[in-house]
PDB file of N, CA and C in Angstrom:
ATOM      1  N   UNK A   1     108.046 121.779 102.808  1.00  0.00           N
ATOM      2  CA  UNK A   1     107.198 120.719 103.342  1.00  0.00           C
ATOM      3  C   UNK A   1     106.594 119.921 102.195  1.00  0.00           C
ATOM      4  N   UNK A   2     106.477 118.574 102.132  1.00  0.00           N
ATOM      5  CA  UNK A   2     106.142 117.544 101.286  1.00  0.00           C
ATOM      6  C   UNK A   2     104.680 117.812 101.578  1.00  0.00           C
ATOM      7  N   UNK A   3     104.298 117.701 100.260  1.00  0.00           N
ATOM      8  CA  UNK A   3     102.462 117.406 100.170  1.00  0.00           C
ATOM      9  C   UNK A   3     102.240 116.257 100.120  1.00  0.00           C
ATOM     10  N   UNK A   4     101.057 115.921 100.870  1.00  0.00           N
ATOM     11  CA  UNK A   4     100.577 114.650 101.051  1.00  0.00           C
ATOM     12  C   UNK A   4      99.648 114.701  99.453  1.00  0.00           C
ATOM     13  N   UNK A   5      99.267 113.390  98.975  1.00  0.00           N
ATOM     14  CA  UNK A   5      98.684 112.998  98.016  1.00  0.00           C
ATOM     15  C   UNK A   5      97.468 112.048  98.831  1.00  0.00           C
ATOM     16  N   UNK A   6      96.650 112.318  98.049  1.00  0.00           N
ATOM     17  CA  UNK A   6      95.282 111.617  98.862  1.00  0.00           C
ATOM     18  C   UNK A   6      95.195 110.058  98.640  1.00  0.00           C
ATOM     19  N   UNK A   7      96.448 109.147  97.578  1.00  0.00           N
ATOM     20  CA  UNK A   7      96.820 107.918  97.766  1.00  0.00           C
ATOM     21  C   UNK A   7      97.580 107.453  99.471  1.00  0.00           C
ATOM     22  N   UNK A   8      98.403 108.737  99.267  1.00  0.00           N
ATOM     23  CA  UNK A   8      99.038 108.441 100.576  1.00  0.00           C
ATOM     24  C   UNK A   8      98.481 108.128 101.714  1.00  0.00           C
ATOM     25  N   UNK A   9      97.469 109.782 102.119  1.00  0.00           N
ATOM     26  CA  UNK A   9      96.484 109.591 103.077  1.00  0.00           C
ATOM     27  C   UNK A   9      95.363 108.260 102.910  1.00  0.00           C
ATOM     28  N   UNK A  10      94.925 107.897 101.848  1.00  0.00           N
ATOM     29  CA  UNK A  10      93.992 106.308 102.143  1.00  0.00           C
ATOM     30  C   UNK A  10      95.130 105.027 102.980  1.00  0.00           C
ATOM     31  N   UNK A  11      96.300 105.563 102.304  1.00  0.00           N
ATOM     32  CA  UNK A  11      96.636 104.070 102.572  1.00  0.00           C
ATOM     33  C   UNK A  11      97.601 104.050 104.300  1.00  0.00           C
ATOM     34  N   UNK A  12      97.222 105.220 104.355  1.00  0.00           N
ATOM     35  CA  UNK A  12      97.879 105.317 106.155  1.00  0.00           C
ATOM     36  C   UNK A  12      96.026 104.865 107.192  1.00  0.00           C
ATOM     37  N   UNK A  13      94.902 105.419 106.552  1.00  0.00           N
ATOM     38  CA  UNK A  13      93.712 104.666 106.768  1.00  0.00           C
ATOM     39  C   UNK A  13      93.621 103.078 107.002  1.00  0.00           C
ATOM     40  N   UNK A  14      94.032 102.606 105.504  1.00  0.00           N
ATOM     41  CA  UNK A  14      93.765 101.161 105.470  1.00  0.00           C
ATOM     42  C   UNK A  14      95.123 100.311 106.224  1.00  0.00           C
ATOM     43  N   UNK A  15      96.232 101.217 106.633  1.00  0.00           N
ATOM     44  CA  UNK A  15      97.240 100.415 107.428  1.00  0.00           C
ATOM     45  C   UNK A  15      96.296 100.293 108.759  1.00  0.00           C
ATOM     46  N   UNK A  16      96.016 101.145 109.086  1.00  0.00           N
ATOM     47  CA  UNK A  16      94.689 101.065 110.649  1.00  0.00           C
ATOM     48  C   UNK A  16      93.726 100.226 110.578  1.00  0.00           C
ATOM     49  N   UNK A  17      93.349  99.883 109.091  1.00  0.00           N
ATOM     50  CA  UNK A  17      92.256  99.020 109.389  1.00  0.00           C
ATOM     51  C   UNK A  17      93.111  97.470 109.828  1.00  0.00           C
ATOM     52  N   UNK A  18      93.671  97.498 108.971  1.00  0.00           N
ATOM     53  CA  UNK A  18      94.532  95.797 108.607  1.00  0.00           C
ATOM     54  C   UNK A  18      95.276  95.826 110.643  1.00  0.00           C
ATOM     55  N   UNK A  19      95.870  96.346 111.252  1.00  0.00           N
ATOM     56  CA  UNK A  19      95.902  96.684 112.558  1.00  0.00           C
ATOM     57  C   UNK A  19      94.609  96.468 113.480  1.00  0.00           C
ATOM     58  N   UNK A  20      93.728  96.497 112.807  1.00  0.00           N
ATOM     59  CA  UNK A  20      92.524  96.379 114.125  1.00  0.00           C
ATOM     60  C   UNK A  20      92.473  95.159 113.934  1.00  0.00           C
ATOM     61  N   UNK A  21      92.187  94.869 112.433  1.00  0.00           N
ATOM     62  CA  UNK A  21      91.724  93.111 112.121  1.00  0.00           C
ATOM     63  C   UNK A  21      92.584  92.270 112.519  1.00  0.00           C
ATOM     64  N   UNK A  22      93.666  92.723 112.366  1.00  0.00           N
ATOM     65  CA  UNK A  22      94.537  91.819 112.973  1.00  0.00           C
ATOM     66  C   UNK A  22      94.717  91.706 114.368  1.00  0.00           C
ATOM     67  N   UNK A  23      94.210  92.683 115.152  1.00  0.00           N
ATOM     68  CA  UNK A  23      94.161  92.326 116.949  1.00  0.00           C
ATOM     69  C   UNK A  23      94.914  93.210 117.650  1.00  0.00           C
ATOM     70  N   UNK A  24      95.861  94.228 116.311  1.00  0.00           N
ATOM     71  CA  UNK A  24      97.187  94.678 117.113  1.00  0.00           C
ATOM     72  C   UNK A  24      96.672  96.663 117.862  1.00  0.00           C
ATOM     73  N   UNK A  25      95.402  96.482 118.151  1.00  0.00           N
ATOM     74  CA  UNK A  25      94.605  97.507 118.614  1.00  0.00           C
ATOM     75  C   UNK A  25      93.784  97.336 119.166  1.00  0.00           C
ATOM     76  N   UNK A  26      93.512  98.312 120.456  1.00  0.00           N
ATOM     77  CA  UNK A  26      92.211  97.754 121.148  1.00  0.00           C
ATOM     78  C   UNK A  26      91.034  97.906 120.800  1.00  0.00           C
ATOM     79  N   UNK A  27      89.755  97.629 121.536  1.00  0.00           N
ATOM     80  CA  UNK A  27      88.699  97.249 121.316  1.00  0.00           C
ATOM     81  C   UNK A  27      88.183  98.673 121.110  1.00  0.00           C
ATOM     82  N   UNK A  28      89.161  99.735 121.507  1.00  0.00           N
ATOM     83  CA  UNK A  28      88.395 101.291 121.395  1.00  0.00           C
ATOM     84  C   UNK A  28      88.813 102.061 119.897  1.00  0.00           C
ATOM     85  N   UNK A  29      90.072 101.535 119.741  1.00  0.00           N
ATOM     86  CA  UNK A  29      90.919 101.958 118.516  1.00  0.00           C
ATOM     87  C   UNK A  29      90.157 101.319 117.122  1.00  0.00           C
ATOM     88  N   UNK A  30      89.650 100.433 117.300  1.00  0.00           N
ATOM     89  CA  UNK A  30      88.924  99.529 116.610  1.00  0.00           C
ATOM     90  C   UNK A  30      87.880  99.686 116.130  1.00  0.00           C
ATOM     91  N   UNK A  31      86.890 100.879 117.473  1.00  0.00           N
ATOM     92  CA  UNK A  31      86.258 101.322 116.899  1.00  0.00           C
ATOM     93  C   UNK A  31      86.160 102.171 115.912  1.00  0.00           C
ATOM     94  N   UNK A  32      87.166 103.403 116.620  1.00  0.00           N
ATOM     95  CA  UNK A  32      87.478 104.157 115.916  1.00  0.00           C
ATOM     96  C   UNK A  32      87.810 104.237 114.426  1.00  0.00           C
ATOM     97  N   UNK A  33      88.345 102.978 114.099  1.00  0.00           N
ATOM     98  CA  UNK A  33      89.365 102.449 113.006  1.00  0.00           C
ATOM     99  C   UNK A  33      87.306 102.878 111.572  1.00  0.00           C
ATOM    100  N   UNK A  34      86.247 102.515 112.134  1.00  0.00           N
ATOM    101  CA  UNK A  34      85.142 103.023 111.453  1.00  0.00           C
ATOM    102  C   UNK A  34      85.110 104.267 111.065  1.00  0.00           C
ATOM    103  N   UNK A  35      85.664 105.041 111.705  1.00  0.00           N
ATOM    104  CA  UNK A  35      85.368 106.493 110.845  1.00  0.00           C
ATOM    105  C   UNK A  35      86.486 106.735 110.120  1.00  0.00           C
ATOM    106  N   UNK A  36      87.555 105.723 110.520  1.00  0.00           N
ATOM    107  CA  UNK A  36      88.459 105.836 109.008  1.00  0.00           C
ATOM    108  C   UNK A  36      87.872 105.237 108.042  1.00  0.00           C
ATOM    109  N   UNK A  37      87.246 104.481 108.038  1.00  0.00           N
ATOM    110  CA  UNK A  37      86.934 104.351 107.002  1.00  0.00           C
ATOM    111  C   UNK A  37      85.871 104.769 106.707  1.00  0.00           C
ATOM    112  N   UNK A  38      84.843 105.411 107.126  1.00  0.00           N
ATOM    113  CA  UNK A  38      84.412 107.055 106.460  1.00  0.00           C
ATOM    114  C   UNK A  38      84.845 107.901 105.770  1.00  0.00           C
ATOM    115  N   UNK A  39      86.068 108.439 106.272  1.00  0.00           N
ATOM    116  CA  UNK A  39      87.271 109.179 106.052  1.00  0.00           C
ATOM    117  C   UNK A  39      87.640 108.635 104.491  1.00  0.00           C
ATOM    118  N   UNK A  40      88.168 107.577 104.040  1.00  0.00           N
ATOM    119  CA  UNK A  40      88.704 106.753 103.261  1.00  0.00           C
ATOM    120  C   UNK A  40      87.179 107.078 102.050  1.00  0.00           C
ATOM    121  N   UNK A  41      85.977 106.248 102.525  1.00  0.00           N
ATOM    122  CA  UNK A  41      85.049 106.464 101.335  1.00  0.00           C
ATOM    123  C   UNK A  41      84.884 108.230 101.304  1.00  0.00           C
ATOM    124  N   UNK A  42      85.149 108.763 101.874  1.00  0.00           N
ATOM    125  CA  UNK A  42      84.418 110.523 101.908  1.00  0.00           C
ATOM    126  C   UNK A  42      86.120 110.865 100.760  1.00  0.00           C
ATOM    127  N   UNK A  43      87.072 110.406 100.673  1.00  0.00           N
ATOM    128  CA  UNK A  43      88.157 111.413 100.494  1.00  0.00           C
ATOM    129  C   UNK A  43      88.413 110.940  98.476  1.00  0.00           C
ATOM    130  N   UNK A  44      87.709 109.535  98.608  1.00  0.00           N
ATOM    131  CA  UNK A  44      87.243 109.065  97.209  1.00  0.00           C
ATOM    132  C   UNK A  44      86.169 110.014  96.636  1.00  0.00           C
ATOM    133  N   UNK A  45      85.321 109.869  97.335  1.00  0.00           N
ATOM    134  CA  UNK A  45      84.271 110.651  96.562  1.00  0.00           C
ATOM    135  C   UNK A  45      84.551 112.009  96.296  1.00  0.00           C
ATOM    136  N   UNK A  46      85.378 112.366  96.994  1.00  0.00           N
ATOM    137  CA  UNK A  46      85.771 114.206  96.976  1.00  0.00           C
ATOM    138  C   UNK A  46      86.630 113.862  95.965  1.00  0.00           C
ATOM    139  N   UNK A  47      87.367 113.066  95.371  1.00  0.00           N
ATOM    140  CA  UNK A  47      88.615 113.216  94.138  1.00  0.00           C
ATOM    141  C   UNK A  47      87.847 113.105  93.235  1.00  0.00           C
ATOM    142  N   UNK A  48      86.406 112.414  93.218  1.00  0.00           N
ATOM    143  CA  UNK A  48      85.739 112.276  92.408  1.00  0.00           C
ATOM    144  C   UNK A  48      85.208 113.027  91.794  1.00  0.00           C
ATOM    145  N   UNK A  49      84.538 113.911  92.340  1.00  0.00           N
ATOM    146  CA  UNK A  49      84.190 115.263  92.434  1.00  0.00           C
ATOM    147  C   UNK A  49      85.174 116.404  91.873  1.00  0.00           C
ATOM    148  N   UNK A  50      86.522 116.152  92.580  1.00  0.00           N
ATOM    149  CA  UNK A  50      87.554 117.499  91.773  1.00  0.00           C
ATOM    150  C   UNK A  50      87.385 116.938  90.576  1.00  0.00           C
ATOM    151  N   UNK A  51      87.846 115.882  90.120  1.00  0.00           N
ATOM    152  CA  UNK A  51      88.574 115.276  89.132  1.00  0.00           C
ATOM    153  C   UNK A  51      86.910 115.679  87.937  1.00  0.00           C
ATOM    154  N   UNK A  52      85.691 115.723  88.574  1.00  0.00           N
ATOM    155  CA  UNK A  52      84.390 115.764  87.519  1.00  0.00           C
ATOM    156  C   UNK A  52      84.534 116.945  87.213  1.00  0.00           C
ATOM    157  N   UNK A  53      84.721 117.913  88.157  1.00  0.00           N
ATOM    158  CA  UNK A  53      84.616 119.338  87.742  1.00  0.00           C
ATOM    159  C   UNK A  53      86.175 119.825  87.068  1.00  0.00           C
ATOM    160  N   UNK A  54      87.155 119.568  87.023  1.00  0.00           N
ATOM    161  CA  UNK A  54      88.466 119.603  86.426  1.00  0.00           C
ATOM    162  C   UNK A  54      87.853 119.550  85.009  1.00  0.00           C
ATOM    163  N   UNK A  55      87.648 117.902  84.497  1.00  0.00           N
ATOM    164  CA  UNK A  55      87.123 117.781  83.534  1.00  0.00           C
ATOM    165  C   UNK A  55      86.652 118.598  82.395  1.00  0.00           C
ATOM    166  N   UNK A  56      85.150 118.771  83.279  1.00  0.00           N
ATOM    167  CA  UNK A  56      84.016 119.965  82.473  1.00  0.00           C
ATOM    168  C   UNK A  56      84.529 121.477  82.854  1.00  0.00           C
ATOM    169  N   UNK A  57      85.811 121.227  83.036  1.00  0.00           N
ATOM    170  CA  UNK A  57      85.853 123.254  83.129  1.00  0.00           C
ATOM    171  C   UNK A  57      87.509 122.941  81.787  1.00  0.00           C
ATOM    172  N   UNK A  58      87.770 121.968  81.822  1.00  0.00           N
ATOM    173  CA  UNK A  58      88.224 121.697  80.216  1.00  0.00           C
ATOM    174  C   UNK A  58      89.716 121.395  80.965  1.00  0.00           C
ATOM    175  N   UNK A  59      89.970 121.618  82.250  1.00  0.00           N
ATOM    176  CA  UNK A  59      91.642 121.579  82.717  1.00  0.00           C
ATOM    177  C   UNK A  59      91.922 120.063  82.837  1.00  0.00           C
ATOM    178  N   UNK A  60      93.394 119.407  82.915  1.00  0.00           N
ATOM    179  CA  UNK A  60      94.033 118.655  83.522  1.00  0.00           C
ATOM    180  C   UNK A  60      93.399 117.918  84.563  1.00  0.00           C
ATOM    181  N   UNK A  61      93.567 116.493  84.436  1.00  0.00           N
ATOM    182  CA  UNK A  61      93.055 116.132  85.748  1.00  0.00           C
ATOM    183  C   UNK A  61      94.535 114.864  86.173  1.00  0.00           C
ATOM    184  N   UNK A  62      94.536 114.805  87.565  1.00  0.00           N
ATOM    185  CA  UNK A  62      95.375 114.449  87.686  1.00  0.00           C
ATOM    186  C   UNK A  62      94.938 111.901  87.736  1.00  0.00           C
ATOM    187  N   UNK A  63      95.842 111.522  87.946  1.00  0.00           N
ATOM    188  CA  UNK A  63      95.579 110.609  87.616  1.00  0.00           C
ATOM    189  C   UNK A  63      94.455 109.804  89.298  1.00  0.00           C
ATOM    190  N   UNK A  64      93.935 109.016  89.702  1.00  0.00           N
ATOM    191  CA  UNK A  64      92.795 108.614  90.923  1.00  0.00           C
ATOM    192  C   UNK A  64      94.171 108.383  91.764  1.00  0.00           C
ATOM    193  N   UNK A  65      94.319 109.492  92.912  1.00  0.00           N
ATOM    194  CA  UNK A  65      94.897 109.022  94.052  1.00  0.00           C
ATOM    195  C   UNK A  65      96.260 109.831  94.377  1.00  0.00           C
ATOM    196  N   UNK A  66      96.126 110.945  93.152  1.00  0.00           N
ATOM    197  CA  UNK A  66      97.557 111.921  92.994  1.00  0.00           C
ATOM    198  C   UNK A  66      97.021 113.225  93.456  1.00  0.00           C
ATOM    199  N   UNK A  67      95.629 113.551  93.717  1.00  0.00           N
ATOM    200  CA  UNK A  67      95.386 115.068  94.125  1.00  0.00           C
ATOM    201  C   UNK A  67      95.985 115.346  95.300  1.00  0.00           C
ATOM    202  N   UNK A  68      97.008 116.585  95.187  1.00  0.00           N
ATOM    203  CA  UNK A  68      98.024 116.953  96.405  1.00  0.00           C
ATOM    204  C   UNK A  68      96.562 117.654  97.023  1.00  0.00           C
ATOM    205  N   UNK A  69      96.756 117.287  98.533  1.00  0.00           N
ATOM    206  CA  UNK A  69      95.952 117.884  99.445  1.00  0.00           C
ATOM    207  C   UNK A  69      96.902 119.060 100.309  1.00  0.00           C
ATOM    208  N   UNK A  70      96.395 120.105 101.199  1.00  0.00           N
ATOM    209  CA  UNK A  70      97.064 120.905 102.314  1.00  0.00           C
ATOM    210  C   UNK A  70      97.803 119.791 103.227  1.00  0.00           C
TER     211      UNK A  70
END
């Protein structure tokens, strides 16, 4: 099974957003389309976070948008 990368997962987010704005979703999906982008700022700040503590524990960090997720 292919690992998703947390570039991948934002940008299946921001295909939903560009879909609402554009009309091609309803008025409920639309809403919804807001906690993607929750989702989207929450999954930044968490790479942010691996990638700080990677750092200061002296390991590898991978490059913004490559951390393989489950």
């Amino acid at each position: 099974m292919s690992k998703n990368k947390t570039k991948q997962i934002r940008k299946t987010l921001i295909d939903a957003l560009e879909r609402s704005s554009n009309g091609d979703l309803s008025a409920e999906d639309g809403r919804n389309i807001i906690g993607l982008a929750n989702q989207i700022t929450q999954s930044m700040g968490t790479e942010v976070k691996v990638m700080t503590t990677k750092m200061k524990m002296g390991h590898q960090v991978e490059k913004f948008g490559e951390l393989e997720v489950a």
